[in-house]
N, C-alpha and C. Protein backbone atom coordinates (compact mmCIF):
# COMPACT_ATOMS: atom_id res chain seq x y z
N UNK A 1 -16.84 -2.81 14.27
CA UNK A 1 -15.59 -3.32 13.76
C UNK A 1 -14.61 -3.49 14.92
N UNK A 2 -14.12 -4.68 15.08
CA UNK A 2 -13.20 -4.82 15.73
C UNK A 2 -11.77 -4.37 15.60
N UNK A 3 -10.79 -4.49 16.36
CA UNK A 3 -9.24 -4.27 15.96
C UNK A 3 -8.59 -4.55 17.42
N UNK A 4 -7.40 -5.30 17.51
CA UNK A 4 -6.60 -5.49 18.23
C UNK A 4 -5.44 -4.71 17.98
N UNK A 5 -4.29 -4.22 19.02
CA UNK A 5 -3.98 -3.07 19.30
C UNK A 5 -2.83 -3.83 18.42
N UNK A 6 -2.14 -5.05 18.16
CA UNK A 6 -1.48 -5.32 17.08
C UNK A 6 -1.62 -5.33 15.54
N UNK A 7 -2.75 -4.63 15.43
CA UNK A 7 -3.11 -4.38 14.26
C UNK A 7 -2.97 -3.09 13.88
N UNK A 8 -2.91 -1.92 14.74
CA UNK A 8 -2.76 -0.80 14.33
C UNK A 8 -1.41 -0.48 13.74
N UNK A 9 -0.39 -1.34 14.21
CA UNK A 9 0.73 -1.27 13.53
C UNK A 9 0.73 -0.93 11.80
N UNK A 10 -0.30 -1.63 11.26
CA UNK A 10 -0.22 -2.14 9.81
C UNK A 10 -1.42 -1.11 8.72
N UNK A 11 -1.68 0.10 10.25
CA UNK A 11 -2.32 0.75 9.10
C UNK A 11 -1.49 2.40 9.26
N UNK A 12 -1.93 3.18 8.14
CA UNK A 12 -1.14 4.46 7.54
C UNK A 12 -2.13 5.59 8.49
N UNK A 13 -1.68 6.20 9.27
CA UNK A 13 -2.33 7.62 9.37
C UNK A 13 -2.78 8.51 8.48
N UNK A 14 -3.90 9.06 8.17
CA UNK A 14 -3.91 9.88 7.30
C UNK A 14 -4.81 11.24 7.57
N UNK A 15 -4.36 12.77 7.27
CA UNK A 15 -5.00 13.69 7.82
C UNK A 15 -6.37 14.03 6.66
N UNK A 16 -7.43 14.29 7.39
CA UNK A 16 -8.35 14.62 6.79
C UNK A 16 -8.29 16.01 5.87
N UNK A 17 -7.92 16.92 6.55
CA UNK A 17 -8.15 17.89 5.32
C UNK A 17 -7.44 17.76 4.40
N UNK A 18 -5.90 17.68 4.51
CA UNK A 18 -5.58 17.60 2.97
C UNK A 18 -4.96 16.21 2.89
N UNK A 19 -5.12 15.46 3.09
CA UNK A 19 -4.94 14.11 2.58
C UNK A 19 -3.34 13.54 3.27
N UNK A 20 -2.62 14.44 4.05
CA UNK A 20 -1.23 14.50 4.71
C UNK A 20 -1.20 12.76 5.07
N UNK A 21 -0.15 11.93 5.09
CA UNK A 21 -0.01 10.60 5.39
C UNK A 21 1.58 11.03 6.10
N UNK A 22 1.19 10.77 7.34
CA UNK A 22 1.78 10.98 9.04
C UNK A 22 3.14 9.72 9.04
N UNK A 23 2.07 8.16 8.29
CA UNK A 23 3.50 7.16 9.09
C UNK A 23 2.58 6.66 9.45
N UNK A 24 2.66 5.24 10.21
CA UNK A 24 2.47 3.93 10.30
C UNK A 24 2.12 3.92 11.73
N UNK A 25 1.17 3.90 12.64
CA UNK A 25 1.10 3.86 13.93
C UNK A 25 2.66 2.74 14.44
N UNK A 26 3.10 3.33 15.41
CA UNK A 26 4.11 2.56 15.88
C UNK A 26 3.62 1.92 17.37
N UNK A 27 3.02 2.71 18.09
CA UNK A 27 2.70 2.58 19.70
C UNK A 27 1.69 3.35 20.16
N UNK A 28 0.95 3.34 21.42
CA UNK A 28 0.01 3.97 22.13
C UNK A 28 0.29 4.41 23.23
N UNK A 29 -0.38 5.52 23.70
CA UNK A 29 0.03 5.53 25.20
C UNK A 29 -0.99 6.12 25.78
N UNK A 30 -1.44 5.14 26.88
CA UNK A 30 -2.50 4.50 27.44
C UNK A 30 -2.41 4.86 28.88
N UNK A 31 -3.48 5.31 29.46
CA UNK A 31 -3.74 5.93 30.75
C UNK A 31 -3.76 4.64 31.44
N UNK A 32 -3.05 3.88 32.55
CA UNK A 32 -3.34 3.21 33.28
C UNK A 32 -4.04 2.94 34.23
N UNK A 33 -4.84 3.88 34.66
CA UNK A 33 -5.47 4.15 35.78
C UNK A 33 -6.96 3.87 35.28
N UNK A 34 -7.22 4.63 34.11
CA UNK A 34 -8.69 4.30 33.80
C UNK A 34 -8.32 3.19 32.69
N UNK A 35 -7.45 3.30 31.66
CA UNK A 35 -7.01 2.16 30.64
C UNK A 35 -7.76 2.30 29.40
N UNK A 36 -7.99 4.19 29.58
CA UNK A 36 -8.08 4.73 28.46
C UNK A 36 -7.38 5.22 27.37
N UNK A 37 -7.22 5.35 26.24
CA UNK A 37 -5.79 5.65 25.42
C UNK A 37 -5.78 6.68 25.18
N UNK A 38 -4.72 7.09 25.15
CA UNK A 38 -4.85 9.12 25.35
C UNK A 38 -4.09 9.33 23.54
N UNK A 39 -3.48 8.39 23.13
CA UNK A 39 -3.21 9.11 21.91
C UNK A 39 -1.91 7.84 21.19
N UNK A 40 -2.18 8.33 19.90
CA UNK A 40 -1.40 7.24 18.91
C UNK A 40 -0.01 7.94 18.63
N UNK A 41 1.17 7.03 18.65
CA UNK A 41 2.46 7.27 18.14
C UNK A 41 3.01 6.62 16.95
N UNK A 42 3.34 7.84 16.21
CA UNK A 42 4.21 7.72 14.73
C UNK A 42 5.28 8.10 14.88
N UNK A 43 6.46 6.71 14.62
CA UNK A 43 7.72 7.52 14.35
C UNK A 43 7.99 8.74 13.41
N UNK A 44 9.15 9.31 14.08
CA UNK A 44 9.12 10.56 13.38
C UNK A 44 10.16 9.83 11.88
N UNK A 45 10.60 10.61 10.80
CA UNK A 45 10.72 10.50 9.67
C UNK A 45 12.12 10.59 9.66
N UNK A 46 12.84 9.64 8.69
CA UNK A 46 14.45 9.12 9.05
C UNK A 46 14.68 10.26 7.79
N UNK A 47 16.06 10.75 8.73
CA UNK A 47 16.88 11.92 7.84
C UNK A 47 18.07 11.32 7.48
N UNK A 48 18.31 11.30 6.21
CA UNK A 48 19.21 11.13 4.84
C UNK A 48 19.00 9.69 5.32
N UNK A 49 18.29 8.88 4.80
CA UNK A 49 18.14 7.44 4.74
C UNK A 49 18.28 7.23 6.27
N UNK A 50 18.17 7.12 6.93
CA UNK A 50 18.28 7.07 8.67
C UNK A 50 20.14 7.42 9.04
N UNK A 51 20.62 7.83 8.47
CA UNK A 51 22.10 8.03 8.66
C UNK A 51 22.37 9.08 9.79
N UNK A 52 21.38 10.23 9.37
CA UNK A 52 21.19 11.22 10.56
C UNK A 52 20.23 11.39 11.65
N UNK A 53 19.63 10.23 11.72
CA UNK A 53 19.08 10.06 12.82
C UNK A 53 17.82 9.95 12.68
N UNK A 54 16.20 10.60 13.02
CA UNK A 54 15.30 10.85 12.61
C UNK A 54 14.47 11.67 13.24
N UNK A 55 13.16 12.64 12.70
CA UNK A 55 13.39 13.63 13.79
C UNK A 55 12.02 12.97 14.93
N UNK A 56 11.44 13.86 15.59
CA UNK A 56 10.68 13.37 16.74
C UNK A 56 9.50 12.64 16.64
N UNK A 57 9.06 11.82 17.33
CA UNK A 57 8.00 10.87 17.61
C UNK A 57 6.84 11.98 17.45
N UNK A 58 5.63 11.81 16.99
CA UNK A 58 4.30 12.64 16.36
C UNK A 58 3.22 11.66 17.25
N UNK A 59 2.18 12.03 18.31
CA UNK A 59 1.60 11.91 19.11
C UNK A 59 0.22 12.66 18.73
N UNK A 60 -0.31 11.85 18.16
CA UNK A 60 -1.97 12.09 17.79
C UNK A 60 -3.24 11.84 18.96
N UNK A 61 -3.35 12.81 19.39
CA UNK A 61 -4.71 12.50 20.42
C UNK A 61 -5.53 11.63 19.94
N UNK A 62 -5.92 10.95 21.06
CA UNK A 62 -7.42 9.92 20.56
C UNK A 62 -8.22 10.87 20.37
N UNK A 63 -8.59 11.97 20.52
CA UNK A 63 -9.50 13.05 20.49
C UNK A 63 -9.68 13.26 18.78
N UNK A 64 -8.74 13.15 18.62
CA UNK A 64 -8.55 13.62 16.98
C UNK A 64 -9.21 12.19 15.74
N UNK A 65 -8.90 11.34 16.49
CA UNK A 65 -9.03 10.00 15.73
C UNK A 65 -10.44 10.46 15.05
N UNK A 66 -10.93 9.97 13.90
CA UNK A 66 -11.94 10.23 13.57
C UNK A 66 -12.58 8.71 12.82
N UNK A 67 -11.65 8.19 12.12
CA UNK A 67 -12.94 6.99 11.72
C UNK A 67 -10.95 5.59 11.30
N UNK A 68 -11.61 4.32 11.30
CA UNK A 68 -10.48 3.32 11.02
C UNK A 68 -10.81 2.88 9.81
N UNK A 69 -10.07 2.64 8.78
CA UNK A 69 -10.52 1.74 7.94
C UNK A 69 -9.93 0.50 7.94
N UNK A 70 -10.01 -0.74 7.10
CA UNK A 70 -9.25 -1.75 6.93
C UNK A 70 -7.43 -1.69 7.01
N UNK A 71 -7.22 -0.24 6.41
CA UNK A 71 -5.88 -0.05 6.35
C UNK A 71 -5.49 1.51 6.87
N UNK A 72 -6.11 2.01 6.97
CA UNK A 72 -5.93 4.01 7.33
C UNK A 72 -6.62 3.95 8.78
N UNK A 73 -6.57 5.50 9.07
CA UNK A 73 -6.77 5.93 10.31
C UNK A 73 -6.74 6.89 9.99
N UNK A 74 -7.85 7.55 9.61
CA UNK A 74 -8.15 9.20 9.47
C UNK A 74 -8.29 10.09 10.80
N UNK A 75 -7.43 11.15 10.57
CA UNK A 75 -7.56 12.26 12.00
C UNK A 75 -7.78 13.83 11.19
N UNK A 76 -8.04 14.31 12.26
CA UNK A 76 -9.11 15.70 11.68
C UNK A 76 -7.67 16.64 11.57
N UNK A 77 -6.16 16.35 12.67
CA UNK A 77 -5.40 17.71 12.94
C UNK A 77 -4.26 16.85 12.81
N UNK A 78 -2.96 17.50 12.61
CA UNK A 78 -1.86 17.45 13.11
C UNK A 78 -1.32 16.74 13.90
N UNK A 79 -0.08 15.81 13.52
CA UNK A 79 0.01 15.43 14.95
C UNK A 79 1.33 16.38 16.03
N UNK A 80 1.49 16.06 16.86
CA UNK A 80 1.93 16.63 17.54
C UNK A 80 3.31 16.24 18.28
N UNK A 81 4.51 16.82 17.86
CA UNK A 81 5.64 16.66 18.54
C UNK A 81 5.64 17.17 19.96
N UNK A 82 5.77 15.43 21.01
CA UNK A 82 6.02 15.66 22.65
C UNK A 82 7.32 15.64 23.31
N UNK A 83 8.08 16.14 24.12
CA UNK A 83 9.36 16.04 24.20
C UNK A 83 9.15 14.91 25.38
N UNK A 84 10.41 14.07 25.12
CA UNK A 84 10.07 12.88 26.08
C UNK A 84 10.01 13.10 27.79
N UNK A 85 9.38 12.07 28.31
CA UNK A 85 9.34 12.59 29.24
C UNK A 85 10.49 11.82 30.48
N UNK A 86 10.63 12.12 31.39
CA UNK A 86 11.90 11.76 32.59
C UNK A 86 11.09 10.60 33.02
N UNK A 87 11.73 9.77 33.64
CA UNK A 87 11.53 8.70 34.20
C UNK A 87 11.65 8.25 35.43
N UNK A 88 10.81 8.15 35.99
CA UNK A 88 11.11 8.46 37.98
C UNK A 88 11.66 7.12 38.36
């Protein structure tokens, strides 16, 4: 099965054990050097209708990825809040 990386936009994360739905892949972030992808980004979840802001970006290892469907993206764990990083 194919997929172009503009397509992941349009499918739902979803955790395998208990059925948890994460959010919408937003972005990737991709090792440049080898131009391997180290892991998928879900915005984090808008507080009181986005008025208060929303809380942190959720960073799913490719490690975790486990199978794609037409519309999902099943992962085995959690994803994981990264604090951003500085910018040289």
């Amino acid at each position: 099965m194919e997929t172009r990386i503009a397509e992941l936009r349009w499918k739902e994360v979803i955790g395998l054990r208990d059925g948890s739905r994460f959010g919408y892949v937003e972005d990737m972030e991709v090792d440049l050097e080898s131009g391997q992808v180290r892991s998928l980004v879900v915005p984090g979840r808008r507080r009181l209708f986005g008025l208060l802001g929303r809380e942190e970006d959720r960073y799913i290892p490719w490690s975790s990825v486990r199978r794609f469907g037409e519309d999902i993206i099943l992962v085995e764990q959690e994803p994981q809040s990264r604090p951003p990083r500085r910018r040289r």
